[in-house]
N, C-alpha and C. Protein backbone atom coordinates (compact mmCIF):
# COMPACT_ATOMS: atom_id res chain seq x y z
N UNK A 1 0.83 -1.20 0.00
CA UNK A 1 0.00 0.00 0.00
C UNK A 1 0.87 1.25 0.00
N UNK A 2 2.09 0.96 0.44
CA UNK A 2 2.94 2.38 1.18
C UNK A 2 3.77 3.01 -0.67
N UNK A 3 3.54 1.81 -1.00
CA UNK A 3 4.50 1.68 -2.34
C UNK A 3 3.37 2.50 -3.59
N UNK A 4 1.99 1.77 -3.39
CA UNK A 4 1.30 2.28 -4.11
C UNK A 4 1.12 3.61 -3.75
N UNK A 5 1.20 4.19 -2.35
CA UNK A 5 0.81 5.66 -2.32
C UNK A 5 1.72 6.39 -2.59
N UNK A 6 3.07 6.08 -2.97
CA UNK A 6 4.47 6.33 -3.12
C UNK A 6 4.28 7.17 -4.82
N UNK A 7 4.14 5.96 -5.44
CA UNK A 7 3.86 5.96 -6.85
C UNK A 7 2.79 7.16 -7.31
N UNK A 8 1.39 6.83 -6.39
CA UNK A 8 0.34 8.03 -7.19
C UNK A 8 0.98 9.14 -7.05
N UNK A 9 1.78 9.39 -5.28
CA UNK A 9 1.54 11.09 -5.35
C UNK A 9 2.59 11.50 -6.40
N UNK A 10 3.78 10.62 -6.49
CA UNK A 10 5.07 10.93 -7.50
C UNK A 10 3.88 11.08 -8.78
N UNK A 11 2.81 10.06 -9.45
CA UNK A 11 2.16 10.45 -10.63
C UNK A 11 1.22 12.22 -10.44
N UNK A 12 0.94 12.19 -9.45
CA UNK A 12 0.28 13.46 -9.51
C UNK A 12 0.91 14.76 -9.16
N UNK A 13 2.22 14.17 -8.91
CA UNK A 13 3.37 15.58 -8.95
C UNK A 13 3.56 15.89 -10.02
N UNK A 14 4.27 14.72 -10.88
CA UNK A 14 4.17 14.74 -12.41
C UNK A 14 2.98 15.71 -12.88
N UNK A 15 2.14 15.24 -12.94
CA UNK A 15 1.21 15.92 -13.70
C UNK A 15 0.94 17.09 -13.25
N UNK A 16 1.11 17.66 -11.78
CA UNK A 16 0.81 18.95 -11.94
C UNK A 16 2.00 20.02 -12.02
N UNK A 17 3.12 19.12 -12.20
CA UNK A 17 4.16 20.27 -13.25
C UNK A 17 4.16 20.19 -14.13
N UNK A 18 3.13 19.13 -14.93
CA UNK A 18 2.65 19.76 -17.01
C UNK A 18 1.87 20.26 -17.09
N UNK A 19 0.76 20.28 -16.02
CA UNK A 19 -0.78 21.29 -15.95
C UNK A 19 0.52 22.35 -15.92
N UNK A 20 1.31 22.92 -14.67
CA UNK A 20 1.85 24.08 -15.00
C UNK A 20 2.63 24.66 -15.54
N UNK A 21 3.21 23.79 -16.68
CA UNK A 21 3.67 23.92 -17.53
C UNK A 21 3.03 24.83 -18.47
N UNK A 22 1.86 23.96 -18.50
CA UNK A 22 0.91 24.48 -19.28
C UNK A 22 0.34 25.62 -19.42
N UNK A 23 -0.05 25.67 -17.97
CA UNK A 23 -0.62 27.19 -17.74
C UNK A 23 0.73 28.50 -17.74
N UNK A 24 1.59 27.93 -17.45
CA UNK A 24 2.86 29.10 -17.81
C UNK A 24 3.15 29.35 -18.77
N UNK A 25 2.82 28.55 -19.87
CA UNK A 25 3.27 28.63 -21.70
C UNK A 25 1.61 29.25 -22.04
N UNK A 26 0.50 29.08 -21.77
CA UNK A 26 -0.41 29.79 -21.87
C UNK A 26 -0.71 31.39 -21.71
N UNK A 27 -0.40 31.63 -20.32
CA UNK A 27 0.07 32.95 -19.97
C UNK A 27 1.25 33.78 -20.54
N UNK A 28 2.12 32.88 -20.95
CA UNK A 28 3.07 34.01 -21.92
C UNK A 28 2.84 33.93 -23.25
N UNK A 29 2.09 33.09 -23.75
CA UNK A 29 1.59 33.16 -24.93
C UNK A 29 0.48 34.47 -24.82
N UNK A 30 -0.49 34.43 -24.28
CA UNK A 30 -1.36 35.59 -23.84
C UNK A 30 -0.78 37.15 -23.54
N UNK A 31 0.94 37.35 -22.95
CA UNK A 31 1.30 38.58 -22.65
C UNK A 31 1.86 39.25 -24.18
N UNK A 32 2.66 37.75 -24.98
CA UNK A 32 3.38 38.59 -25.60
C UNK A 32 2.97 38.25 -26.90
N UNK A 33 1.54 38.37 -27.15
CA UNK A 33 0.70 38.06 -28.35
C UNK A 33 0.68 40.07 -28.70
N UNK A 34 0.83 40.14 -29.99
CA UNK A 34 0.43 41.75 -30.58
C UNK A 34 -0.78 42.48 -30.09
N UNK A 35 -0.59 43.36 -29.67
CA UNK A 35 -1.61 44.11 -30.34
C UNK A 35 -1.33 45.18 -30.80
N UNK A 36 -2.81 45.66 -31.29
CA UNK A 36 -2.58 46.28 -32.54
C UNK A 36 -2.81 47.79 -31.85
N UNK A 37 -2.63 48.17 -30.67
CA UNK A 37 -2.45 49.68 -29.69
C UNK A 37 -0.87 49.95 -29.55
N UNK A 38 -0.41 49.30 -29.57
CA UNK A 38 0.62 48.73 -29.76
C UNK A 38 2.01 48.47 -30.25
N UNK A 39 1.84 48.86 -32.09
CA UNK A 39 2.28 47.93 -32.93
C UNK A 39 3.29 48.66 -33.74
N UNK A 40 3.70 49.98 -32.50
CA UNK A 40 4.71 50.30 -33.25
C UNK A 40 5.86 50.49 -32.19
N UNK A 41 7.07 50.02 -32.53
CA UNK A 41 8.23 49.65 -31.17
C UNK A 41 9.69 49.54 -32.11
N UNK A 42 10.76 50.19 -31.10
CA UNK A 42 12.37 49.96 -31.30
C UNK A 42 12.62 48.57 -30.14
N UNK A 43 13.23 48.14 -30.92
CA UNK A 43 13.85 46.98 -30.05
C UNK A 43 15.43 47.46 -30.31
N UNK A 44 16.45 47.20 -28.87
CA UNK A 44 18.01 48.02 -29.01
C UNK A 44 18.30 46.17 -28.11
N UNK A 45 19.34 45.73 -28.87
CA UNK A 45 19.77 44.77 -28.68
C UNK A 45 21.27 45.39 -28.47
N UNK A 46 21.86 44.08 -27.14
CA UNK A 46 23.32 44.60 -26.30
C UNK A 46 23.87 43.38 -26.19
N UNK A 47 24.99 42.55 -27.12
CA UNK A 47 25.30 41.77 -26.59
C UNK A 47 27.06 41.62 -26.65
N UNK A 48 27.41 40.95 -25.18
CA UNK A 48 28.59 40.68 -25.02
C UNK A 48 29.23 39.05 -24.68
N UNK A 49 30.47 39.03 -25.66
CA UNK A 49 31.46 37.32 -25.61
C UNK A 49 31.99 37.92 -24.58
N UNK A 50 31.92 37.05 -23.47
CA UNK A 50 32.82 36.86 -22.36
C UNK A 50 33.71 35.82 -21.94
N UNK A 51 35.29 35.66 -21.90
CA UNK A 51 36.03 34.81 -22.08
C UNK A 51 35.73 34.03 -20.70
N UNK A 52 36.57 32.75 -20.77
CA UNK A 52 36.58 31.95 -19.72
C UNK A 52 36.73 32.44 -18.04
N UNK A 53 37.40 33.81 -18.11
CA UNK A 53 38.17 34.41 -17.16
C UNK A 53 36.79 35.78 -17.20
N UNK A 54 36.12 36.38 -17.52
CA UNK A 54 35.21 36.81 -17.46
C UNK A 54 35.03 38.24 -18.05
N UNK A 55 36.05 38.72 -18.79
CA UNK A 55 36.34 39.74 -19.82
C UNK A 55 35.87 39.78 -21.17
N UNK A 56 35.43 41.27 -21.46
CA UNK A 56 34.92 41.25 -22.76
C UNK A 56 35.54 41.12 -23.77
N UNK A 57 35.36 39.99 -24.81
CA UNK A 57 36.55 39.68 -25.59
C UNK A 57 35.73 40.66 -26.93
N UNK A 58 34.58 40.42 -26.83
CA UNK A 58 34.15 41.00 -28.21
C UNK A 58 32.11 41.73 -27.78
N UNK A 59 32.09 43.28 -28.24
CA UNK A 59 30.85 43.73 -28.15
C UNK A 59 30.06 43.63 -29.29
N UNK A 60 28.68 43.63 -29.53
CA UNK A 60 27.26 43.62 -30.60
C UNK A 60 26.44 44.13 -30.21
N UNK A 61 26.35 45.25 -31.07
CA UNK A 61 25.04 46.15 -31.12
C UNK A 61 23.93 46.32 -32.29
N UNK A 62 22.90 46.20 -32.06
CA UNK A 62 22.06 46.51 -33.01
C UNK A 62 20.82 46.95 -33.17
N UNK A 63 20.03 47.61 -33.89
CA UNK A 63 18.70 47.73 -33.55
C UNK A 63 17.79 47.54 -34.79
N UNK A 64 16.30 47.74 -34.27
CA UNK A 64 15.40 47.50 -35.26
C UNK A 64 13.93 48.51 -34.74
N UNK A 65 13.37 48.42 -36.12
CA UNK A 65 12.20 49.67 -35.69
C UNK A 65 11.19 48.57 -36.05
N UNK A 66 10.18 48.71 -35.70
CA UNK A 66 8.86 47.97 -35.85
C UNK A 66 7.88 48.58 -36.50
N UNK A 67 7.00 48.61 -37.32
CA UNK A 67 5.56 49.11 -37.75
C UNK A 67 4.64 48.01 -38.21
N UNK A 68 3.59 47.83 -37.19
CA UNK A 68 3.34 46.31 -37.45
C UNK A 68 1.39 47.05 -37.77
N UNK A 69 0.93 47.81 -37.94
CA UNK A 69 -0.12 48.84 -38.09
C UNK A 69 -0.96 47.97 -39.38
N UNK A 70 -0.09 47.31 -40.27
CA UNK A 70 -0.68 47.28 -41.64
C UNK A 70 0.57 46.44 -42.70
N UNK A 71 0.48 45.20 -41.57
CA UNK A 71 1.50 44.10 -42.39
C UNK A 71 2.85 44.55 -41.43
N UNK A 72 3.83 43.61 -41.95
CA UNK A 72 5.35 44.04 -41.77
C UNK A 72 5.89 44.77 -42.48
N UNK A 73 6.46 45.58 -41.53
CA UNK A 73 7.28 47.03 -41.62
C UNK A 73 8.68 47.02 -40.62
N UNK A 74 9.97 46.88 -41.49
CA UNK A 74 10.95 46.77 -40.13
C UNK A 74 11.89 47.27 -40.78
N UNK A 75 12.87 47.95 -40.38
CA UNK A 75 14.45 48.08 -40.17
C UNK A 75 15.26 48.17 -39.11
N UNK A 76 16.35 47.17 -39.35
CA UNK A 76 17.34 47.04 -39.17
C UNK A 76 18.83 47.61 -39.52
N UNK A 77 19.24 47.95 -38.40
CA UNK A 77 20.81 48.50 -38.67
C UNK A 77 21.65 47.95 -37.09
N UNK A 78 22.84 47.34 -38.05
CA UNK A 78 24.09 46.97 -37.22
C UNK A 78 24.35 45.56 -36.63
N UNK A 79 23.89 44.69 -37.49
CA UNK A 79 24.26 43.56 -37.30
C UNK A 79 25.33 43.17 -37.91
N UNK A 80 26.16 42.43 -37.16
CA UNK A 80 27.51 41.69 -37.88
C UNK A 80 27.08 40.89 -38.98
N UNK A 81 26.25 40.30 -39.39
CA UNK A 81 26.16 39.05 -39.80
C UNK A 81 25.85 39.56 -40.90
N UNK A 82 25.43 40.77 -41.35
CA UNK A 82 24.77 40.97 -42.86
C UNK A 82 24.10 43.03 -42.62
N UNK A 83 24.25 43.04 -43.81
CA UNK A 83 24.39 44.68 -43.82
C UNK A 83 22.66 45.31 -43.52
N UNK A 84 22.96 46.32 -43.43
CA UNK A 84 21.20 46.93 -42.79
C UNK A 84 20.27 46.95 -43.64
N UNK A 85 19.28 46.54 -43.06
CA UNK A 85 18.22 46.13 -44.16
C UNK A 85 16.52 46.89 -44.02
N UNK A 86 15.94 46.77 -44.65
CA UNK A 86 14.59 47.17 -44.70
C UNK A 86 13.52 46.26 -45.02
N UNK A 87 12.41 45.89 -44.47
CA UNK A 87 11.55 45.10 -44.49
C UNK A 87 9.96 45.51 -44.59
N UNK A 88 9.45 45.19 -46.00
CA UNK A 88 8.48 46.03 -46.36
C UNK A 88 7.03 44.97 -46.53
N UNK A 89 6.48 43.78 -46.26
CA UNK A 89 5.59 43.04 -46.72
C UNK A 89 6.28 42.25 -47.51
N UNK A 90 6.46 41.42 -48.73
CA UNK A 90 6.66 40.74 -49.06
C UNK A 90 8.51 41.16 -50.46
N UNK A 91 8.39 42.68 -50.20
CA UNK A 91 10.02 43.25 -50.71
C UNK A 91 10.70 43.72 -49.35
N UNK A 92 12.14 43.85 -49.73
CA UNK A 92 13.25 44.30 -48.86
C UNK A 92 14.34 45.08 -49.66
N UNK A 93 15.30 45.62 -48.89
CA UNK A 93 16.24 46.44 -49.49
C UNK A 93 17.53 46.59 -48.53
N UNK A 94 18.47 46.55 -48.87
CA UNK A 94 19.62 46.05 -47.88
C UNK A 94 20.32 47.73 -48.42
N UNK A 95 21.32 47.69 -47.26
CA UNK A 95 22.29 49.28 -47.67
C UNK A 95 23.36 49.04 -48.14
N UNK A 96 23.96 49.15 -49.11
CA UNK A 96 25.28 48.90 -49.05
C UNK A 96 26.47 50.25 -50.09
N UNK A 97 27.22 50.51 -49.61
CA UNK A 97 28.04 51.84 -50.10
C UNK A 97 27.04 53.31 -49.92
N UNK A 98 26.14 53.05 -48.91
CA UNK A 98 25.36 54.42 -48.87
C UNK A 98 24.51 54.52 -49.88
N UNK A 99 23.90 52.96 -50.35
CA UNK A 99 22.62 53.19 -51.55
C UNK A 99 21.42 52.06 -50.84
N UNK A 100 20.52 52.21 -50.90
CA UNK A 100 19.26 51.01 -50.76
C UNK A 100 19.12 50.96 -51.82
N UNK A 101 19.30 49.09 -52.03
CA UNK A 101 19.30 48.53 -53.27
C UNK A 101 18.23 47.28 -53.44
N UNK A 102 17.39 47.06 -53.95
CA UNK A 102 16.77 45.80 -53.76
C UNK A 102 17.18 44.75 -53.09
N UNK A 103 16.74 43.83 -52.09
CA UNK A 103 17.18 42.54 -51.24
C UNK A 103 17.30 41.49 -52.35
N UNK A 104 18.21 40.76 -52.83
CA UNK A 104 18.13 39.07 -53.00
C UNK A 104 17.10 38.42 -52.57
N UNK A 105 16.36 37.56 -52.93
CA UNK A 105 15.52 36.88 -52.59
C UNK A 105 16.04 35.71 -51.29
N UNK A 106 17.37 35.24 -51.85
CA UNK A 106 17.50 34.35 -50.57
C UNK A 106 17.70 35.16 -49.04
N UNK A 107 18.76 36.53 -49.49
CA UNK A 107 18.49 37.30 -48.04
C UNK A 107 17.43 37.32 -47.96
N UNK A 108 16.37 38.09 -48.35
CA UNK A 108 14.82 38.65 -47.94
C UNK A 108 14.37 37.23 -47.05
N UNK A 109 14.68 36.11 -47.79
CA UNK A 109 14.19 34.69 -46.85
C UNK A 109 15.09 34.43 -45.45
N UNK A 110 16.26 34.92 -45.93
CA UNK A 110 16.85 34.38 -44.56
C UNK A 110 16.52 35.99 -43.27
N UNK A 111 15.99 36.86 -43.66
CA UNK A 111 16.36 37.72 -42.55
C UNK A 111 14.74 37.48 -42.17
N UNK A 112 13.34 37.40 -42.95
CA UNK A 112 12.45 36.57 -42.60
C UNK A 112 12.23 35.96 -41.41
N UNK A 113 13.47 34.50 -41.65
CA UNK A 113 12.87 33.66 -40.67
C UNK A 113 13.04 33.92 -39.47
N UNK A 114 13.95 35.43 -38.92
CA UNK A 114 14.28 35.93 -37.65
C UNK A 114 13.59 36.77 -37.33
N UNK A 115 11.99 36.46 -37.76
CA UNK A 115 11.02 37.87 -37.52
C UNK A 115 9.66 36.87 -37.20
N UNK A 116 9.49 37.11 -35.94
CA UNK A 116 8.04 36.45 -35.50
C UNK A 116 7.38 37.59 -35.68
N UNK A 117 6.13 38.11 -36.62
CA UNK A 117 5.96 39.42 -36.28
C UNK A 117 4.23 39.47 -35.74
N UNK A 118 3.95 37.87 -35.16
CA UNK A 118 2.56 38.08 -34.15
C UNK A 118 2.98 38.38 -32.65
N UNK A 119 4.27 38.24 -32.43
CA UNK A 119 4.59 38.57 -31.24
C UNK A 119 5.72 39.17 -30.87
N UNK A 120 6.19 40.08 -29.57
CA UNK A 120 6.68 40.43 -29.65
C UNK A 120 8.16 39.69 -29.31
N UNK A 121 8.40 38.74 -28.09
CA UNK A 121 9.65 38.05 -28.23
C UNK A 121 9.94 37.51 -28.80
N UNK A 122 10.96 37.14 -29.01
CA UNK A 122 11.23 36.07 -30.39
C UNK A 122 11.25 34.88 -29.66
N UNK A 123 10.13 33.81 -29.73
CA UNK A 123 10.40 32.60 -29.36
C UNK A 123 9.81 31.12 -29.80
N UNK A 124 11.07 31.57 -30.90
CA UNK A 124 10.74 30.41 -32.05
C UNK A 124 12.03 29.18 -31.66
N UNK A 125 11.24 28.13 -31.53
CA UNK A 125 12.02 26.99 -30.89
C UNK A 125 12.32 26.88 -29.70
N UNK A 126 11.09 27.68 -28.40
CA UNK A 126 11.58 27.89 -27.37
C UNK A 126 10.98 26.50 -26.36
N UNK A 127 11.40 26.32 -24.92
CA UNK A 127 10.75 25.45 -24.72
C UNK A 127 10.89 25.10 -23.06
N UNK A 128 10.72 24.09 -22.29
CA UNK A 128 10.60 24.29 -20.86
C UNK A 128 10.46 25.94 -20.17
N UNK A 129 9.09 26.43 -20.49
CA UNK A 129 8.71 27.32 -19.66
C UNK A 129 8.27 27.24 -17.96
N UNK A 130 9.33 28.59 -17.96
CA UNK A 130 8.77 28.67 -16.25
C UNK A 130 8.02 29.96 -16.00
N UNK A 131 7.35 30.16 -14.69
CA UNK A 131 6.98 31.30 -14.28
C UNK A 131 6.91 31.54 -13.19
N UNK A 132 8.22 32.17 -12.42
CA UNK A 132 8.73 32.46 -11.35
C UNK A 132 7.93 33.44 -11.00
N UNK A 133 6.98 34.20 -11.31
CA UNK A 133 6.56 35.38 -11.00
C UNK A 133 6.95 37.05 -10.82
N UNK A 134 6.84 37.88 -10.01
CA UNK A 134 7.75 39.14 -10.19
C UNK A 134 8.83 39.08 -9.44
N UNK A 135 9.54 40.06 -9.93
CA UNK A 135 11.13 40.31 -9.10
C UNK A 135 11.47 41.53 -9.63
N UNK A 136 12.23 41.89 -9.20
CA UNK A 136 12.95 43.28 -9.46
C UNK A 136 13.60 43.26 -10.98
N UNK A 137 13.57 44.49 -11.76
CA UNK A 137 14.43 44.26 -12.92
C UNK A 137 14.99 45.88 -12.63
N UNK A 138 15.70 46.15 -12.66
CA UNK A 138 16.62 47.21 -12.75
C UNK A 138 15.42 48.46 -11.81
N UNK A 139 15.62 47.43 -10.53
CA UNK A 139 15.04 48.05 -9.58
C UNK A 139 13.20 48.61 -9.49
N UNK A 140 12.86 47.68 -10.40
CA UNK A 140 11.34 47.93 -10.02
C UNK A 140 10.79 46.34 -10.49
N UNK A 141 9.30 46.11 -9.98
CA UNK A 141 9.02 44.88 -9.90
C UNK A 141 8.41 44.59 -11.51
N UNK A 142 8.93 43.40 -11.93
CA UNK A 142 8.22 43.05 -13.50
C UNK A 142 7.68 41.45 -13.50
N UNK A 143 7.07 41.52 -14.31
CA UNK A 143 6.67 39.64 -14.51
C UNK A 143 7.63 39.47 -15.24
N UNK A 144 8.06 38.16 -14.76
CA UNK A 144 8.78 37.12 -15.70
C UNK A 144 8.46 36.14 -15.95
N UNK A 145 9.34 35.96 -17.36
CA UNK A 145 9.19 34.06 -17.98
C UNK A 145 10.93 33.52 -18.14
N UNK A 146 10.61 32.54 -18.05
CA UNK A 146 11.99 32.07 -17.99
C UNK A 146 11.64 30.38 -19.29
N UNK A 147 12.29 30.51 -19.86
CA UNK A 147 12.67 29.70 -20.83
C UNK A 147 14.12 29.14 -21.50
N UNK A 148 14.10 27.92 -22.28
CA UNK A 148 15.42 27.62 -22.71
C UNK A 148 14.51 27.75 -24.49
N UNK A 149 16.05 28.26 -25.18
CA UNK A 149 15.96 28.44 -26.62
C UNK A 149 16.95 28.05 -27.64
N UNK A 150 16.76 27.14 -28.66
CA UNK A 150 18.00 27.27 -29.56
C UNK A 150 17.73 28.31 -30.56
N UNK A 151 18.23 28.91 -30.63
CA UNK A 151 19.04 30.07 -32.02
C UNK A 151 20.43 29.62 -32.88
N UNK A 152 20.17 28.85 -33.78
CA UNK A 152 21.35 28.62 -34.05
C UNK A 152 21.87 27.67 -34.17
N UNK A 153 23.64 28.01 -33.68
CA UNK A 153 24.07 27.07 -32.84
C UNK A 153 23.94 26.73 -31.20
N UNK A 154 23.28 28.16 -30.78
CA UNK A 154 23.41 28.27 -29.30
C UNK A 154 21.95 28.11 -28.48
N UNK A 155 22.62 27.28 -27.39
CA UNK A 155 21.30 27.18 -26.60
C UNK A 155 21.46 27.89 -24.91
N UNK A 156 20.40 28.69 -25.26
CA UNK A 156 20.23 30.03 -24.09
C UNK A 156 19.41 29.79 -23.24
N UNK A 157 19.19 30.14 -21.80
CA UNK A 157 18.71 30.18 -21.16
C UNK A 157 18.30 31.66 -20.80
N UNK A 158 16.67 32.12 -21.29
CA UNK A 158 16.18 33.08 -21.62
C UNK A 158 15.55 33.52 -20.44
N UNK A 159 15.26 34.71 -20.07
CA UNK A 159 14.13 35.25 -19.30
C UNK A 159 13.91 36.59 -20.05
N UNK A 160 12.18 36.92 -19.73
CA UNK A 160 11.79 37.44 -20.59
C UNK A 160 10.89 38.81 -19.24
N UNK A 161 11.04 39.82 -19.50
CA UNK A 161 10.41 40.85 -18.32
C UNK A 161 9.96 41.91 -19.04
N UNK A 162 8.53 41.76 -18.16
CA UNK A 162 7.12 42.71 -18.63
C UNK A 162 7.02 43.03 -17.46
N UNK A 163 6.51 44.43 -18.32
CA UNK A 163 5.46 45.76 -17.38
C UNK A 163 4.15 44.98 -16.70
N UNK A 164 3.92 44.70 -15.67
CA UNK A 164 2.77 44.15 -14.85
C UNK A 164 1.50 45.13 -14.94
N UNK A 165 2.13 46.61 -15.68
CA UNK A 165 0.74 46.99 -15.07
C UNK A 165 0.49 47.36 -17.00
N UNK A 166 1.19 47.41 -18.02
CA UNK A 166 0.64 47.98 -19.07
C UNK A 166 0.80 45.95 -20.11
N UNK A 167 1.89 45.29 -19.65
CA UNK A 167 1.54 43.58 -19.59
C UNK A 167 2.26 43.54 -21.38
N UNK A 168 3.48 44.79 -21.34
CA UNK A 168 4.34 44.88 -23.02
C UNK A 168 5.82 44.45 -22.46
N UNK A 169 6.41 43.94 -22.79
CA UNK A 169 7.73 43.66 -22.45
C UNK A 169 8.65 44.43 -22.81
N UNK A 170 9.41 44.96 -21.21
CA UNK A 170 10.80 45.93 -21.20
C UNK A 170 11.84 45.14 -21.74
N UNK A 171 12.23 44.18 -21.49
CA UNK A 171 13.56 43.10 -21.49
C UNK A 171 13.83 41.53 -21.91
N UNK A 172 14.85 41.57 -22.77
CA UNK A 172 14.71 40.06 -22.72
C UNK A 172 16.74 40.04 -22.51
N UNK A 173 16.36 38.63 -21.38
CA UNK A 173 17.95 38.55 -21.61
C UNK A 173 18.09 37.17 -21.25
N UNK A 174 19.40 36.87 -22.19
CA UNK A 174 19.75 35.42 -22.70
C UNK A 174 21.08 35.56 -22.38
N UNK A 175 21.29 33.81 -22.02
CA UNK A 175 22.58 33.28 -21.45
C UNK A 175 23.23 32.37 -22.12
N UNK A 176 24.01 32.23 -23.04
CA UNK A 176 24.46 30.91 -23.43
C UNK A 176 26.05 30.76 -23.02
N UNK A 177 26.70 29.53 -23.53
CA UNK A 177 27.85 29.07 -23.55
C UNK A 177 28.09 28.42 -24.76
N UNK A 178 29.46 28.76 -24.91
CA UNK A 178 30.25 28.00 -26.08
C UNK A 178 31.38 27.65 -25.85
N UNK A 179 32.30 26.66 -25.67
CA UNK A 179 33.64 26.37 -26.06
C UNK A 179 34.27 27.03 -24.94
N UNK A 180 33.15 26.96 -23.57
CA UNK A 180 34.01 27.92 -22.56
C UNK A 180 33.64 29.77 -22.78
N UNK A 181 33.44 30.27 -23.74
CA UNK A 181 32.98 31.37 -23.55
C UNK A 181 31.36 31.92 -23.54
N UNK A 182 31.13 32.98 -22.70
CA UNK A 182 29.60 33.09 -22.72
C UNK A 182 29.24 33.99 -23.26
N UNK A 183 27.88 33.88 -23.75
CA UNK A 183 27.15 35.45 -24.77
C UNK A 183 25.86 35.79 -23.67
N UNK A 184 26.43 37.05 -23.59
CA UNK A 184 25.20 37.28 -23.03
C UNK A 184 24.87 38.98 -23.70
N UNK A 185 23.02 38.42 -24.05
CA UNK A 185 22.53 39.71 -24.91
C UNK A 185 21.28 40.11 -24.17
N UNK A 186 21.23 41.44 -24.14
CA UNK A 186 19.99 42.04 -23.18
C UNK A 186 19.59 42.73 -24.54
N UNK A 187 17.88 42.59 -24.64
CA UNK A 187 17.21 43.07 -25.52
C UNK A 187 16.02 44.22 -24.74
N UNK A 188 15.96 45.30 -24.76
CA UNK A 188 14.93 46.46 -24.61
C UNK A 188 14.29 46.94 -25.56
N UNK A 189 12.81 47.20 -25.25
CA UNK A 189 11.72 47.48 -26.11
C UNK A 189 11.34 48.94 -25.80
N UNK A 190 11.03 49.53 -26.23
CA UNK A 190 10.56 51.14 -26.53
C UNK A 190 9.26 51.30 -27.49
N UNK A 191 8.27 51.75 -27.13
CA UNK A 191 6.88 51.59 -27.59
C UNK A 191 7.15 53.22 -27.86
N UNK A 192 6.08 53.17 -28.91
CA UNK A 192 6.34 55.09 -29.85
C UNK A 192 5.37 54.80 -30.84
N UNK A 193 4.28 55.74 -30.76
CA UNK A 193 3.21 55.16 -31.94
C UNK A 193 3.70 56.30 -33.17
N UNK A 194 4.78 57.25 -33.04
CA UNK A 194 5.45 57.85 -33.67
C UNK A 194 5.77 57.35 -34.67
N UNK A 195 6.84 56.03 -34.48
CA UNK A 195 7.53 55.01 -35.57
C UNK A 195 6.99 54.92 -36.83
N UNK A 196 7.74 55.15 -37.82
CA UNK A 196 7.29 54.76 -38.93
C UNK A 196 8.56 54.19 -39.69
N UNK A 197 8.19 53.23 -40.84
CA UNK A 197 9.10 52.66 -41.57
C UNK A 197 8.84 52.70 -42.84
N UNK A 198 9.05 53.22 -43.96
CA UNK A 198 8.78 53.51 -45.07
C UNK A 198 9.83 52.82 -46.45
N UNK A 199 9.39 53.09 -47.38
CA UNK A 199 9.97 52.76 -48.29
C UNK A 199 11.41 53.50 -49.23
N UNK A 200 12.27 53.01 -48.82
CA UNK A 200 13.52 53.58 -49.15
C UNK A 200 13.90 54.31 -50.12
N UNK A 201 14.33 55.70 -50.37
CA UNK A 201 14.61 56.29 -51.44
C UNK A 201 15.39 55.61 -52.17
């Protein structure tokens, strides 16, 4: 009997950390779904390689504007990986020598697939959600989510922090490791119904 009562409560522990699983991937699905009051935002991305010994071996900066009002609307400037670009509905236009020039079709696809644009974090391939609840973020209280993500090659251990009382997300910041060195990138959001993104001279 002692064995069998052993077993259920271990089965009904189980299960009520996938019910809350559940309900924690529900609720952040619910915070960081669009809307359209909303739908215009800078995202300023900060990220730093930190060697084994805990020094900055190498900095990344970049940003992007949002206009999400009437389809996708985005630019980008200052990524390492590929030159600044513009994102218009189904055309793009990249900068290069101080001209906007039509996008390649395979860029236009590859800068694409790094744009969730029903929501606002990016969390495509994300997975074991938690929800620790509030805590301090740079000294005032926010909701959090905490998640693991691959991007890539790298797999991060994410947390994600929203405004509790307007429920839009200030912050996202990610942890990974590689080969002994760590990346760590803090992402901030800025809401501005100002924003606009237009079509490139």
């Amino acid at each position: 009997m002692q064995a069998r009562t052993v077993f259920l409560g271990g089965l009904l522990a189980v299960l009520g950390a996938e019910a809350g699983r559940a309900d924690c991937l529900a609720d952040f699905n619910a915070i960081n779904s669009q809307r359209r009051d909303t739908a215009r935002y800078a995202m300023e991305v900060s990220a730093d390689v930190l060697s084994p010994e805990g020094s900055v071996v190498k900095h990344m900066a970049s940003s992007s504007l949002f206009d999400l009002t009437d389809g996708l609307r985005m630019k980008t400037s200052g990524l390492n990986t590929q030159a600044d670009f513009i994102l218009i509905g189904e055309e793009g236009w990249t900068l290069a020598a101080g001209q906007w020039t039509p996008m390649p079709a395979e860029q236009r696809t590859l800068a694409l697939q790094g744009v969730v644009a029903d929501r606002y974090v990016y969390d495509r391939d994300a997975r074991d959600f938690e929800c620790p609840g509030e805590a301090a973020f740079e000294g005032k209280p926010h909701e959090r989510f905490v998640f693991n993500q691959t991007v890539g090659v790298l797999e991060s251990r994410v947390t994600a922090w929203f405004d509790p009382a307007t429920r839009l997300p200030v912050a996202v910041v990610s942890n990974a490791e590689v080969n002994g060195y760590k990346v760590v990138a803090t992402t901030r959001y800025r809401f501005d119904p100002a924003i606009r993104v237009e079509v490139p001279r």
